[in-house]
Protein backbone atom coordinates (compact mmCIF):
# COMPACT_ATOMS: atom_id res chain seq x y z
CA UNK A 1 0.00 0.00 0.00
CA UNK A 2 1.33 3.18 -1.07
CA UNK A 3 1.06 6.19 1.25
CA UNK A 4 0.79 9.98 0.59
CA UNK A 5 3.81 12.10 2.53
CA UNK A 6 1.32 13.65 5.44
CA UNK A 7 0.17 10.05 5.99
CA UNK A 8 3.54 8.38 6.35
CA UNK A 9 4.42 11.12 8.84
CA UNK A 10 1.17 10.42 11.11
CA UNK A 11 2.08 7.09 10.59
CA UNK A 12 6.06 7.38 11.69
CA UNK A 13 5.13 9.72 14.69
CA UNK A 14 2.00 7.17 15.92
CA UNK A 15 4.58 4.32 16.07
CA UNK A 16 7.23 6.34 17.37
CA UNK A 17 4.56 7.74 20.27
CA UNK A 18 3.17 3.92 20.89
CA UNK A 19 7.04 2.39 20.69
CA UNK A 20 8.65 4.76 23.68
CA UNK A 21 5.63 4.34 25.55
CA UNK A 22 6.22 0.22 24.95
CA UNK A 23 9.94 0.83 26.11
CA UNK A 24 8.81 2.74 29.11
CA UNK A 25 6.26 0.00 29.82
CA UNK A 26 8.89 -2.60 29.92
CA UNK A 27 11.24 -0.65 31.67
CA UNK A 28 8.91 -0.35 34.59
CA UNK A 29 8.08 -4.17 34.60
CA UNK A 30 4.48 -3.83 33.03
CA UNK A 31 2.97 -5.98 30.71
CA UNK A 32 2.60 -4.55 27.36
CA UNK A 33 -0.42 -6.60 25.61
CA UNK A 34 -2.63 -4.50 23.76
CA UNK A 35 -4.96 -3.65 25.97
CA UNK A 36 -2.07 -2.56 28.59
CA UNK A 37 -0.64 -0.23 25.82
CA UNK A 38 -4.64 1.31 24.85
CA UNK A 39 -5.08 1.96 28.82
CA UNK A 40 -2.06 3.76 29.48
CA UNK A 41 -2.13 5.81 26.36
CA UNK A 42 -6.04 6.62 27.48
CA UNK A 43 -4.62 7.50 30.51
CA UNK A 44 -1.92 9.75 29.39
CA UNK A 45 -4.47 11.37 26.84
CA UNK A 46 -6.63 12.39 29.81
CA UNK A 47 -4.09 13.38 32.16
CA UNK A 48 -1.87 15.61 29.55
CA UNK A 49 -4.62 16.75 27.19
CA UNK A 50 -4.32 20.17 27.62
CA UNK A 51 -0.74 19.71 27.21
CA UNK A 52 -0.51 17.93 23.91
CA UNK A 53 -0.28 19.20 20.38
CA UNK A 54 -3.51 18.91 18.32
CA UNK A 55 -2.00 16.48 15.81
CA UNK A 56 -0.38 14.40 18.45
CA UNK A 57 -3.72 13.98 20.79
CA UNK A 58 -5.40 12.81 17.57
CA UNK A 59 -2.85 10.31 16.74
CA UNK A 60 -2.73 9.22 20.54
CA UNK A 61 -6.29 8.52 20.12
CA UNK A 62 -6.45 6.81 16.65
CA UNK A 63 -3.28 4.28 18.28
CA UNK A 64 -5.79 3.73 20.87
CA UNK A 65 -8.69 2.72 18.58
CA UNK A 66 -6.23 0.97 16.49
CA UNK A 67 -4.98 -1.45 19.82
CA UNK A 68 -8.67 -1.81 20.85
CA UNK A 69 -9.67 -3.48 17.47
């Protein structure tokens, strides 16, 4: 599948958001199944919303819909 240049960007930056958080995960000694990842990045959405570039709060959110398929 061939993507346009914006989409392989979103792309890049919603693994690279979903990888350190998978790091950080094991790191810590927590289990990093999919559901583990979708609660923590839920979490993190809600606690640093305000905080968060536009863009990255939507790709947060579309890795989380993504892990809860």
């Amino acid at each position: 599948m061939v993507y346009d240049e914006k989409s392989a960007q979103r792309y890049k930056e919603m693994c690279r958001i979903v990888g350190d958080l998978v790091f950080k995960m094991v790191a810590d000694g927590h289990e990093t199944r999919k559901a583990d990842i979708a609660v923590v990045l839920r979490t993190e959405i809600t606690q640093t919303a305000d905080k968060l570039q536009p863009e990255q709060l939507r790709l947060m959110k579309f890795a989380v819909e993504l892990l809860e398929e």
